[in-house]
C-alpha atoms as a PDB file:
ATOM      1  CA  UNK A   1      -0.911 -22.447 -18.518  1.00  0.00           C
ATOM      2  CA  UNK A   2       2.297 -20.860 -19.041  1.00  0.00           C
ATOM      3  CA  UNK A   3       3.444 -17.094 -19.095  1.00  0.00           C
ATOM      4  CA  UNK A   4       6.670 -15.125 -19.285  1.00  0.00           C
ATOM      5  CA  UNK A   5       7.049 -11.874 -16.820  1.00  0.00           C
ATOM      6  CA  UNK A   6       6.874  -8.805 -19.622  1.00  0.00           C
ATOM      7  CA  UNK A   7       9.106  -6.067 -19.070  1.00  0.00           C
ATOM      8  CA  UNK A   8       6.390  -4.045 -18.210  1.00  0.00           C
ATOM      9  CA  UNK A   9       5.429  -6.562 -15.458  1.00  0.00           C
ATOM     10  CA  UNK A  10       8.786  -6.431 -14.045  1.00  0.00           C
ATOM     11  CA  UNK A  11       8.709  -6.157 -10.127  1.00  0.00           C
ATOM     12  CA  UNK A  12       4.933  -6.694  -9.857  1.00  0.00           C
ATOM     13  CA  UNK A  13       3.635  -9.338  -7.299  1.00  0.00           C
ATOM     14  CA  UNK A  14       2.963 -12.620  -8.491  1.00  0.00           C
ATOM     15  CA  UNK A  15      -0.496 -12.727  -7.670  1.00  0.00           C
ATOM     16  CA  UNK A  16      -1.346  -9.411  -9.202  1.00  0.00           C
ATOM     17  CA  UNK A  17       0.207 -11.484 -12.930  1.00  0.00           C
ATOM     18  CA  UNK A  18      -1.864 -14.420 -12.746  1.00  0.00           C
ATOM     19  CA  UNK A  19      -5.045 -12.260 -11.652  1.00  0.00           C
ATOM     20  CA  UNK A  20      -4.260 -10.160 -14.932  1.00  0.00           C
ATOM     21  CA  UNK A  21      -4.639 -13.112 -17.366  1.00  0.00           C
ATOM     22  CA  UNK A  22      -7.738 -13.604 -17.166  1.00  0.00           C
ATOM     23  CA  UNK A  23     -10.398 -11.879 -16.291  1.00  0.00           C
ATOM     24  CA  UNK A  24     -12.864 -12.500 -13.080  1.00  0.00           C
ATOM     25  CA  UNK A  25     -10.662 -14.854 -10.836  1.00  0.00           C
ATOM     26  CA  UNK A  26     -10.955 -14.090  -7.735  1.00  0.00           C
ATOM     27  CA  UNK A  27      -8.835 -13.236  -4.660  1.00  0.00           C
ATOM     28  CA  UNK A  28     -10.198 -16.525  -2.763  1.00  0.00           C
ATOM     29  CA  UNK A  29      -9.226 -18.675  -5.671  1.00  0.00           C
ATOM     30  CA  UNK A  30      -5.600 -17.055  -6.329  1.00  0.00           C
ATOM     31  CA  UNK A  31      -5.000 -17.280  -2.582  1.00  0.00           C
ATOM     32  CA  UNK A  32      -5.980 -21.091  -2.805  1.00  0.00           C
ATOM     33  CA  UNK A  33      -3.500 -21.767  -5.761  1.00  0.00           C
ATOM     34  CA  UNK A  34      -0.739 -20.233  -4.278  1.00  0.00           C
ATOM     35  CA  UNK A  35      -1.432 -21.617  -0.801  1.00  0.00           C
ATOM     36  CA  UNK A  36      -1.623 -25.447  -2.838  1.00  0.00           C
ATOM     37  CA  UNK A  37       1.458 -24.755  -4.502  1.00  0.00           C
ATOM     38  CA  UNK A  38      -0.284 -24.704  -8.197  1.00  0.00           C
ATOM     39  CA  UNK A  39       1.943 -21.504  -9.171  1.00  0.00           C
ATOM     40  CA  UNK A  40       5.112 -22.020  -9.995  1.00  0.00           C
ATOM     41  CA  UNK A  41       7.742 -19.339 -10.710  1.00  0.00           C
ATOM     42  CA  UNK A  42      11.302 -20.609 -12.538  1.00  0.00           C
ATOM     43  CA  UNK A  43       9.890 -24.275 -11.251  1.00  0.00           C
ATOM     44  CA  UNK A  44       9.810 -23.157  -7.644  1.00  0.00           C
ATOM     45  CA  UNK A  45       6.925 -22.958  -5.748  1.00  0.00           C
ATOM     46  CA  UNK A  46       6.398 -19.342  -4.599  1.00  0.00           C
ATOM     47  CA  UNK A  47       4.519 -16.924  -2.860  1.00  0.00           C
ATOM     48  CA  UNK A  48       1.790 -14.522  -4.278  1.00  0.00           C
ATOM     49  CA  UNK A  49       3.120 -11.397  -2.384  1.00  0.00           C
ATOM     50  CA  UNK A  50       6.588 -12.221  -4.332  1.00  0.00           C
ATOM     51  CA  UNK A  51       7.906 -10.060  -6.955  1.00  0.00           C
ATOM     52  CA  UNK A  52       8.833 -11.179 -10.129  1.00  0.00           C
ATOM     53  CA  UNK A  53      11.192 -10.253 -13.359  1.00  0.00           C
ATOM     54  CA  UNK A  54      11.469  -9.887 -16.683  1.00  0.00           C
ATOM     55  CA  UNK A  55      11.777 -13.173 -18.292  1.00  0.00           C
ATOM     56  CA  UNK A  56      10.510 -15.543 -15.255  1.00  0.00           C
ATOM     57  CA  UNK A  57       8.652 -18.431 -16.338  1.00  0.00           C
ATOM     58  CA  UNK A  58       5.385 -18.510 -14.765  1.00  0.00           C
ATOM     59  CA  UNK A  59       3.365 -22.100 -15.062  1.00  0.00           C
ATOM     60  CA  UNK A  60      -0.159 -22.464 -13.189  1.00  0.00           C
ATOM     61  CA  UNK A  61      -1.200 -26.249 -12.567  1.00  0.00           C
ATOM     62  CA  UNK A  62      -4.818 -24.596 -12.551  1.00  0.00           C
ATOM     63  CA  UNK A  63      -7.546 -24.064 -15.278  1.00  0.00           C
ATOM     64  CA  UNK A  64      -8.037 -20.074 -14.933  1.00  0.00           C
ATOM     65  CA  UNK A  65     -10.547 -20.652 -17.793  1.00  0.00           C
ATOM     66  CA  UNK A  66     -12.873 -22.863 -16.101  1.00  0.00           C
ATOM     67  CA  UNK A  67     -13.219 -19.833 -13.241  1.00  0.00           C
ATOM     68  CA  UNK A  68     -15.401 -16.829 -12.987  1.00  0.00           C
ATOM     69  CA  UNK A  69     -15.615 -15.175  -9.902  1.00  0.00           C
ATOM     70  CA  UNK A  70     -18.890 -15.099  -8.037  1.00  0.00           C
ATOM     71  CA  UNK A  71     -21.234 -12.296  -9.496  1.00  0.00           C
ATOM     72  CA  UNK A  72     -21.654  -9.658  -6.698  1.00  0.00           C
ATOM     73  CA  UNK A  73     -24.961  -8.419  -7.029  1.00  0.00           C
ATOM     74  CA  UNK A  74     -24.957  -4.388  -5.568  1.00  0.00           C
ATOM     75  CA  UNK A  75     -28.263  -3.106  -4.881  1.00  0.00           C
ATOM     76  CA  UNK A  76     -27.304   0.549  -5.426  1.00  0.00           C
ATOM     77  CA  UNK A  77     -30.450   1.655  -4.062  1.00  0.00           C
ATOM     78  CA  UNK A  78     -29.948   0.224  -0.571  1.00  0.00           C
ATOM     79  CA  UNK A  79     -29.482   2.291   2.559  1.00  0.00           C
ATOM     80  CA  UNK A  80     -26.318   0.032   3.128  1.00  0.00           C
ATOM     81  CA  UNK A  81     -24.811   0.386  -0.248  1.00  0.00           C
ATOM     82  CA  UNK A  82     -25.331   4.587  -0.056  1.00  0.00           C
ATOM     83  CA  UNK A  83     -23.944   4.579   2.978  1.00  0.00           C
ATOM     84  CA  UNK A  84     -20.821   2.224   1.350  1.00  0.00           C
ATOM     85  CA  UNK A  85     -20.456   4.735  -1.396  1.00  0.00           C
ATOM     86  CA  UNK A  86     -20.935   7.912   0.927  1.00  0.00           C
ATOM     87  CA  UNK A  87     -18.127   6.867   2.854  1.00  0.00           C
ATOM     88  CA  UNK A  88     -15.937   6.490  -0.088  1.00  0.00           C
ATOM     89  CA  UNK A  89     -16.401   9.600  -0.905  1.00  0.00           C
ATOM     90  CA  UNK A  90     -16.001  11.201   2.233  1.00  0.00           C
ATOM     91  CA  UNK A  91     -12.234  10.082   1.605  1.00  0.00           C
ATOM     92  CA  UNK A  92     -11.931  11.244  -1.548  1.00  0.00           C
ATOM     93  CA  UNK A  93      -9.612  14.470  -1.456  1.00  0.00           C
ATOM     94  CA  UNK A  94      -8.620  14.767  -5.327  1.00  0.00           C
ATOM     95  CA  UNK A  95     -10.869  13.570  -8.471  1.00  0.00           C
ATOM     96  CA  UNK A  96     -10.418  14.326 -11.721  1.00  0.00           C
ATOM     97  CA  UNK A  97     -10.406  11.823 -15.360  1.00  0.00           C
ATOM     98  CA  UNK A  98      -7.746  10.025 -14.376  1.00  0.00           C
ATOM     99  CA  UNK A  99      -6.858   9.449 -10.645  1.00  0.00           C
ATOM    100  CA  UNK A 100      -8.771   9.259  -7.943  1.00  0.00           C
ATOM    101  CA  UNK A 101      -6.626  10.143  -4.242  1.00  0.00           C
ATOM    102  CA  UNK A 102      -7.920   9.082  -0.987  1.00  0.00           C
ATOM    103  CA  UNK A 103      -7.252  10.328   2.915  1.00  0.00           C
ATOM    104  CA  UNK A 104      -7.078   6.605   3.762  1.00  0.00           C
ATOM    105  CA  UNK A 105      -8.146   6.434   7.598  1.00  0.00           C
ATOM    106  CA  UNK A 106      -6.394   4.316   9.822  1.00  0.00           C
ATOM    107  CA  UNK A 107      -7.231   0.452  10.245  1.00  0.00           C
ATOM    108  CA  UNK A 108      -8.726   0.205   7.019  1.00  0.00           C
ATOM    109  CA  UNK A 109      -6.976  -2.111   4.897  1.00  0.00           C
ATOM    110  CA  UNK A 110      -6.391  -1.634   1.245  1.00  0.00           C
ATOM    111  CA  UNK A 111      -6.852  -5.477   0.547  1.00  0.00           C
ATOM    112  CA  UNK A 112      -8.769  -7.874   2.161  1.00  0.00           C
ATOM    113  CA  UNK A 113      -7.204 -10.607   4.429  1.00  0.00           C
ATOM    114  CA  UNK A 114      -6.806 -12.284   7.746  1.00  0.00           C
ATOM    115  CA  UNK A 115      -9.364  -9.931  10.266  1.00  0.00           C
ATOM    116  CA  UNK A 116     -10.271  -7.756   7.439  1.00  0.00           C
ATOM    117  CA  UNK A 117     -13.995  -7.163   7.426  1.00  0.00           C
ATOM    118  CA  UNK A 118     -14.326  -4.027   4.624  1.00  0.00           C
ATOM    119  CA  UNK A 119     -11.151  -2.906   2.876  1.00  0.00           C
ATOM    120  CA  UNK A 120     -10.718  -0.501   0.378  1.00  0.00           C
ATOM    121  CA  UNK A 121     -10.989  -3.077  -2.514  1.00  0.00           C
ATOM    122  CA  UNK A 122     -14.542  -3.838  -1.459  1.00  0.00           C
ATOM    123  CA  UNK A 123     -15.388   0.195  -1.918  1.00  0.00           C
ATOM    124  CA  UNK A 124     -14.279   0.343  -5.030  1.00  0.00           C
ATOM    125  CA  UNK A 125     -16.777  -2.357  -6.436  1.00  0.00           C
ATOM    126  CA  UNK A 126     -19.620  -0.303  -5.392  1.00  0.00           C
ATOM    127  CA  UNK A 127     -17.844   2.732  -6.140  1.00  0.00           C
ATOM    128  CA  UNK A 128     -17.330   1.490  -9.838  1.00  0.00           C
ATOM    129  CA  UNK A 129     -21.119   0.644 -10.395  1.00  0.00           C
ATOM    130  CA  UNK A 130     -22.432   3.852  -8.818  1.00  0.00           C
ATOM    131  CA  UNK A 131     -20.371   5.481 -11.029  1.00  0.00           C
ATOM    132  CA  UNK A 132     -19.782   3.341 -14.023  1.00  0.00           C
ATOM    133  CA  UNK A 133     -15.940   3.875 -14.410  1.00  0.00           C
ATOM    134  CA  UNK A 134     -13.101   1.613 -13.925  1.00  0.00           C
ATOM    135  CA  UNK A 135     -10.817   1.542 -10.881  1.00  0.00           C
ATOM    136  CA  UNK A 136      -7.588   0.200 -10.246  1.00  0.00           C
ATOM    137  CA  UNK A 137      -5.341   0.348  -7.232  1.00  0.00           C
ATOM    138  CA  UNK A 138      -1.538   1.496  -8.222  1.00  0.00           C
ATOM    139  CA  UNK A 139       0.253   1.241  -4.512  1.00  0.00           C
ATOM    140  CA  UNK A 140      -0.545  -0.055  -1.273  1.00  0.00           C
ATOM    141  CA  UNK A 141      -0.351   1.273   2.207  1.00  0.00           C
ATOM    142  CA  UNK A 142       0.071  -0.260   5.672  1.00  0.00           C
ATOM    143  CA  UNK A 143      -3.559  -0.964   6.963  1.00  0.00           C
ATOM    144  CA  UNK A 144      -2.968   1.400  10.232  1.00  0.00           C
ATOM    145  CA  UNK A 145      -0.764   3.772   8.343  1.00  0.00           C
ATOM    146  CA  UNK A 146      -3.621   7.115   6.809  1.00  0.00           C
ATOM    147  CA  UNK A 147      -2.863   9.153   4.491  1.00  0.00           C
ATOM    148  CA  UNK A 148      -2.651  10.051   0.656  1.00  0.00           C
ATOM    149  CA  UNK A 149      -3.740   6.418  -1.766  1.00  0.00           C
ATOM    150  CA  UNK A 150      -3.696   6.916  -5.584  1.00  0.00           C
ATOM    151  CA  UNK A 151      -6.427   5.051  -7.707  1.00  0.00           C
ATOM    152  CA  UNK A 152      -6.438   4.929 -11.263  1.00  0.00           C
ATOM    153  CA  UNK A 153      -9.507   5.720 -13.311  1.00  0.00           C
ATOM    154  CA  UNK A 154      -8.685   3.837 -16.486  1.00  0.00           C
ATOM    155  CA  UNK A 155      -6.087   1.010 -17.458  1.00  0.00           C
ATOM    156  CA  UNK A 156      -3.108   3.513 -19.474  1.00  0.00           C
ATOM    157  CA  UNK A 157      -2.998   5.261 -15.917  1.00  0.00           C
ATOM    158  CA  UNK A 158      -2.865   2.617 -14.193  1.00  0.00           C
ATOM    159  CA  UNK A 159       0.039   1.418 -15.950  1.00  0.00           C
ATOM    160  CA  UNK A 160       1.605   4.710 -15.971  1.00  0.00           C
ATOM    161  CA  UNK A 161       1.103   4.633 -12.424  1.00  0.00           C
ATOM    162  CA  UNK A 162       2.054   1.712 -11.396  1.00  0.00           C
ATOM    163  CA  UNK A 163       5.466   2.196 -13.239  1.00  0.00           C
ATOM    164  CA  UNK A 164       6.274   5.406 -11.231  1.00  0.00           C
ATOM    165  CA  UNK A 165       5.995   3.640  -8.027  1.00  0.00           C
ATOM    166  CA  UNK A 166       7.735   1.011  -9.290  1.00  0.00           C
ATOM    167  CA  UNK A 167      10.532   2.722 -10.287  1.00  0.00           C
ATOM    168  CA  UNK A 168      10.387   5.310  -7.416  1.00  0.00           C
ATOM    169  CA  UNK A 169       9.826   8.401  -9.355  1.00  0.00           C
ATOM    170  CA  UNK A 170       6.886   9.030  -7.412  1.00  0.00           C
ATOM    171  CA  UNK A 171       7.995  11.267  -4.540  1.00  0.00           C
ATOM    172  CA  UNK A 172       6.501  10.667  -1.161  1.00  0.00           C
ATOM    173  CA  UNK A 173       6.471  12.885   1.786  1.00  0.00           C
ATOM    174  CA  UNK A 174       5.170  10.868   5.489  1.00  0.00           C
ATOM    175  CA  UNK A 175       5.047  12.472   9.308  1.00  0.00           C
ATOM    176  CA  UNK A 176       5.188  10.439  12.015  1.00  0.00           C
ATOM    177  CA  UNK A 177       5.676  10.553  15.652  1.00  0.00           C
ATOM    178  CA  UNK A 178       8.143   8.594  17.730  1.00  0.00           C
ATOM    179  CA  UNK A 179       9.112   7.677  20.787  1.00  0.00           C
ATOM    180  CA  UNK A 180      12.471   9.285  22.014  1.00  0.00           C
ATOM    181  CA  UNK A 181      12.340   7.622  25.554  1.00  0.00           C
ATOM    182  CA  UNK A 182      15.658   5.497  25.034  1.00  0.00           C
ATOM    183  CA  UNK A 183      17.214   8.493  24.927  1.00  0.00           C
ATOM    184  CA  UNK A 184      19.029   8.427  21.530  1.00  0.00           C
ATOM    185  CA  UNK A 185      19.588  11.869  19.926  1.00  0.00           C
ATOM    186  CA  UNK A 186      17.904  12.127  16.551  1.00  0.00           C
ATOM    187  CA  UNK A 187      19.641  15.188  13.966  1.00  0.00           C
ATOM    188  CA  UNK A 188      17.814  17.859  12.654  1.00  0.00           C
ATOM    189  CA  UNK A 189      17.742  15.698   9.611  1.00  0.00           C
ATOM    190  CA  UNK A 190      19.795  12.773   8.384  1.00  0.00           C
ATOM    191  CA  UNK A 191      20.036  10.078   5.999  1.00  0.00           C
ATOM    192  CA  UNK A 192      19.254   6.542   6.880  1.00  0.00           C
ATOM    193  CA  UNK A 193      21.037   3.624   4.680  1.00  0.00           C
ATOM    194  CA  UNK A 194      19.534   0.127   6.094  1.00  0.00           C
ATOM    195  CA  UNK A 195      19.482  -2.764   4.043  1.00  0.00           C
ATOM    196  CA  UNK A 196      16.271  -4.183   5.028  1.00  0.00           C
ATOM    197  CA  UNK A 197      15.375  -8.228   4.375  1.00  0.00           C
ATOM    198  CA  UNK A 198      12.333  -9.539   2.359  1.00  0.00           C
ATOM    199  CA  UNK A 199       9.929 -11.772   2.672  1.00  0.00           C
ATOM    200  CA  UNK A 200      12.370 -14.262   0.697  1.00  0.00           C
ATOM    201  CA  UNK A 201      15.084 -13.410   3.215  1.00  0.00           C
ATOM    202  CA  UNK A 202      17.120 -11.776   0.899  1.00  0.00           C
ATOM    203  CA  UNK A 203      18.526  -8.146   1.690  1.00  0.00           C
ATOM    204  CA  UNK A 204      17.661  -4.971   0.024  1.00  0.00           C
ATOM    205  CA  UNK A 205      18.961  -1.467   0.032  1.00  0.00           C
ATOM    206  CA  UNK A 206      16.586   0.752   1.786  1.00  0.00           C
ATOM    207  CA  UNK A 207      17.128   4.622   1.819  1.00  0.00           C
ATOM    208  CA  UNK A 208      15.117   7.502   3.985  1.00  0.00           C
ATOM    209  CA  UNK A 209      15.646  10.917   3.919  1.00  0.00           C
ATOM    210  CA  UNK A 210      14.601  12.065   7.428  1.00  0.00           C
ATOM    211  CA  UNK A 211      13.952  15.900   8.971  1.00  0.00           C
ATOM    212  CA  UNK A 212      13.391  16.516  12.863  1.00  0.00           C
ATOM    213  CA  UNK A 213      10.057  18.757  12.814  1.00  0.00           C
ATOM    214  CA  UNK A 214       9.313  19.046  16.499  1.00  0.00           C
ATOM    215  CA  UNK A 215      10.464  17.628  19.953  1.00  0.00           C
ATOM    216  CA  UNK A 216       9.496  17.547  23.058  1.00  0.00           C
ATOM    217  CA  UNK A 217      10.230  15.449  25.801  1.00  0.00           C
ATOM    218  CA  UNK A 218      10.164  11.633  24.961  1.00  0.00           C
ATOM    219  CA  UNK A 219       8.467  12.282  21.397  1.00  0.00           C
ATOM    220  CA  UNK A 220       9.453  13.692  18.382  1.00  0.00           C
ATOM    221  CA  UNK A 221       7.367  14.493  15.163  1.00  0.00           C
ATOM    222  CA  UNK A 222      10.033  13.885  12.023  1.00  0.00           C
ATOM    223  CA  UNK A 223       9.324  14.459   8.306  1.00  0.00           C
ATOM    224  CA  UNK A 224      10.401  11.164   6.567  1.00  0.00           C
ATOM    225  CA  UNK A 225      10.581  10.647   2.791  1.00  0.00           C
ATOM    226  CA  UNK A 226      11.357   7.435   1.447  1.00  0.00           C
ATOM    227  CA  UNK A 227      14.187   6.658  -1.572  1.00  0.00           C
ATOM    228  CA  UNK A 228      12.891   3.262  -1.698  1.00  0.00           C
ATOM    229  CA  UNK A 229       9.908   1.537  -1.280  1.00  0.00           C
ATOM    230  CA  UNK A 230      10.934  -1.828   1.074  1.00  0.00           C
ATOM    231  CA  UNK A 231       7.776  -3.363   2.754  1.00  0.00           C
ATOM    232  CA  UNK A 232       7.732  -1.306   6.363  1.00  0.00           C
ATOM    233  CA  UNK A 233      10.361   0.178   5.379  1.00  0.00           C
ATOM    234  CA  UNK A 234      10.001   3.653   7.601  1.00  0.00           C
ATOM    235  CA  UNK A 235       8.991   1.729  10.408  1.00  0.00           C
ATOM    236  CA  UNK A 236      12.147  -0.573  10.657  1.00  0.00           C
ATOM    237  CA  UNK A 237      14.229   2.798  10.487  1.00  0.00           C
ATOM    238  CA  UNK A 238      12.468   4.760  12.745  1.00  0.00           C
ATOM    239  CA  UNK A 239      13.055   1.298  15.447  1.00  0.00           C
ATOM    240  CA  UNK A 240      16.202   0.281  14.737  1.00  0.00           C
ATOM    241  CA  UNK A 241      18.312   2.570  13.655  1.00  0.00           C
ATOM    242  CA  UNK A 242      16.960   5.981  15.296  1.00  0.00           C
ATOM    243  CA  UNK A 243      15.801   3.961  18.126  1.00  0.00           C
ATOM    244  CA  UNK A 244      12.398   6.079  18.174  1.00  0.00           C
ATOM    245  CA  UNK A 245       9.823   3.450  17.102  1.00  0.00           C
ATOM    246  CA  UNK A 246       6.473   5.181  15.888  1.00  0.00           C
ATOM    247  CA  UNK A 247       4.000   5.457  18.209  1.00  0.00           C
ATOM    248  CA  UNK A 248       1.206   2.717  18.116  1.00  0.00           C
ATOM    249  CA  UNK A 249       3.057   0.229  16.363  1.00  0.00           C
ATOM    250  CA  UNK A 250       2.101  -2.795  17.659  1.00  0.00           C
ATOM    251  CA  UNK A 251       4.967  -5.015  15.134  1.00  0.00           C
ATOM    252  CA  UNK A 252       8.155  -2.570  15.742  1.00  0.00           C
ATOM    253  CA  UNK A 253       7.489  -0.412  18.981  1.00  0.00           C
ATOM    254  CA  UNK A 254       4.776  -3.402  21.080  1.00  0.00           C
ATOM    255  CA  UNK A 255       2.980  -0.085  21.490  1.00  0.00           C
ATOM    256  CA  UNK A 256      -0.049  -0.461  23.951  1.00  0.00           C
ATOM    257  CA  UNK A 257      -0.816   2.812  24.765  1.00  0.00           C
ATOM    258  CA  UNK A 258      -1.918   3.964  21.399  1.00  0.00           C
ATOM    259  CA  UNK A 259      -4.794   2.278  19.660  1.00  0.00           C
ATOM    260  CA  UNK A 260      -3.965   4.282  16.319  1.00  0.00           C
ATOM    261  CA  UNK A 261      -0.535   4.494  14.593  1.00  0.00           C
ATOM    262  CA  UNK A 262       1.228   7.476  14.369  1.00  0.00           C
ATOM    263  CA  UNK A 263       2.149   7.336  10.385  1.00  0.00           C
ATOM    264  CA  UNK A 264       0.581   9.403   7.519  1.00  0.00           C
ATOM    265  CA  UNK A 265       1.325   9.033   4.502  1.00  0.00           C
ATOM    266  CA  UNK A 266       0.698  13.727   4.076  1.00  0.00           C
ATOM    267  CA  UNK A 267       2.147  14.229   0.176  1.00  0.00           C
ATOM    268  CA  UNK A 268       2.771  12.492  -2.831  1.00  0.00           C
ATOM    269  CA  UNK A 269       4.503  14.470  -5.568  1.00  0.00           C
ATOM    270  CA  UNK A 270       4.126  13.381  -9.340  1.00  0.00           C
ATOM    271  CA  UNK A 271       6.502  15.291 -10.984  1.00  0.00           C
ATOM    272  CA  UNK A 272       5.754  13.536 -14.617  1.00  0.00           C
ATOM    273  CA  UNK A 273       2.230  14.515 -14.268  1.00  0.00           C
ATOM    274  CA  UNK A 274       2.641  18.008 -12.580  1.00  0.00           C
ATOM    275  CA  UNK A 275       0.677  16.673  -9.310  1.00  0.00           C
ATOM    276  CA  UNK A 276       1.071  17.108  -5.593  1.00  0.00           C
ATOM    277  CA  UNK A 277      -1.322  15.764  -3.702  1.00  0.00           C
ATOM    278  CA  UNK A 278      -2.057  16.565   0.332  1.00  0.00           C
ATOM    279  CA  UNK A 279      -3.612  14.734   3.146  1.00  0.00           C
ATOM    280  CA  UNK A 280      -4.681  16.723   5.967  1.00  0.00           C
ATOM    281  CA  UNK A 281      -3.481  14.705   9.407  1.00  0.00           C
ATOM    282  CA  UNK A 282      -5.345  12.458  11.634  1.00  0.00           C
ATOM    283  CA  UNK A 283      -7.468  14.534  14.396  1.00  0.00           C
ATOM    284  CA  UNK A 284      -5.506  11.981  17.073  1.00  0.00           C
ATOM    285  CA  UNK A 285      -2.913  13.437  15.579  1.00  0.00           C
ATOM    286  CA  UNK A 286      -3.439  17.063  16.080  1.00  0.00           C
ATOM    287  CA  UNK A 287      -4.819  16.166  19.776  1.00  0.00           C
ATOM    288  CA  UNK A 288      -1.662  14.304  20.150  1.00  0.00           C
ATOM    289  CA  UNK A 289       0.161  17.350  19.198  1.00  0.00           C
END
């Protein structure tokens, strides 16, 4: 089977374009075809979490037609499929035709994956037959980052959507707290320019827009509000170039006093759809506090 990236397709990840041409493959199967090196992007093998671009040449050494993911039968009337969709719920801070927005909680992933039990994904497949709608994840967020997560109701949002993020017109507003220990001095607020590197080791501009909240003593609670949208990208900042890792990050700070991560994702402002969106903090974080 061959395909060629569509404009509107441009910067989506590779697995998320062979998962849209046909309908019921599943995430075990794409996994296996990219792991088997059955995708091929430009005739190089390549990974699913890559991005691709208008006009790349996508071939796939399997038969997509021959596969129909397992049916998942949901008892809707079990005690553990209420509880399922009552938790859902209980996230749910903003509803309406076409978006649904969660308070993600920490360590809950959005996908499922290596150590991932439950993730989002597997609420919305209950969610979607207790309700009989459609839903569609638009963004993503770190798995022990909380905050504000944007699902689309219907496929035209979804697009919309997704082309916002993709094109960073969706404005995003995170708090986090770091550790000032080493002593650096952070502003009052500041611009960070750091070219972070993908996954492809190639480096990309990465721009936050940072404002000092609170300090005291060897922690600091900043406002930070992300330009760009590079894979960890706050994260990498806060560690290397304010030298006040987040607290609880086990990747940039080897955090061991914190079981929970100190990053929530508190606004997202849609300015094309006249939409801000809140996420009241973590109680660890208003103990921490």
């Amino acid at each position: 089977m061959e395909h060629i990236v569509t404009e509107s397709e441009d910067g989506v990840r590779a697995d998320r374009i062979v998962k849209n041409l046909r309908e019921g493959v599943s995430y075990v199967f794409l996994q296996k075809i990219f792991r088997t090196n059955k995708v091929k992007i430009n005739g190089k093998k390549v990974s699913g979490s890559d991005r691709l671009h208008t006009g790349d040449i996508v071939k796939i050494f399997a038969d997509l037609g021959s596969v129909v993911e397992e049916a998942v039968v949901l008892d809707l009337e079990s005690n553990h499929s209420k509880k399922l969709i009552n938790q859902f719920e209980s996230m749910i801070i903003f509803e309406n035709k076409d978006i649904i927005a969660l308070n993600k909680p920490p360590k809950l992933a959005v996908q499922s994956g290596t150590n991932v039990s439950i993730c989002i994904d597997d609420f919305l497949k209950i969610y979607q037959a207790h309700r009989k709608c459609e839903c569609r994840l638009v963004h993503r967020l770190d798995k022990d980052t909380s905050g504000v997560l944007l699902i689309a109701k219907n496929q035209i949002i979804a697009r919309k959507l997704t082309e916002l993020f993709r094109e960073n017109r969706v404005k995003k507003t995170y708090i986090a707290v770091v550790d000032c220990s080493a002593g650096n001095f952070i502003k009052k607020e500041g611009t960070i320019d750091f070219a972070i590197r993908n996954d492809r080791d190639v480096e990309l501009n990465a721009v936050t827009h940072y404002r000092l909240m609170k300090s005291c003593g060897d922690y600091a609670l900043l406002e930070l509000k992300p330009a760009t949208g590079r894979k960890h990208q706050l994260r990498i900042h806060c560690s290397e170039v304010l030298k006040a890792p987040i607290l609880g990050d086990k990747k940039y700070n080897q955090d061991i006093k914190h079981k929970e991560m100190f990053l929530h994702a508190h606004k997202v402002f849609l300015n094309e759809l006249n939409m801000e969106i809140t996420a009241p903090i973590p109680p660890y974080f208003e103990e921490f506090l």
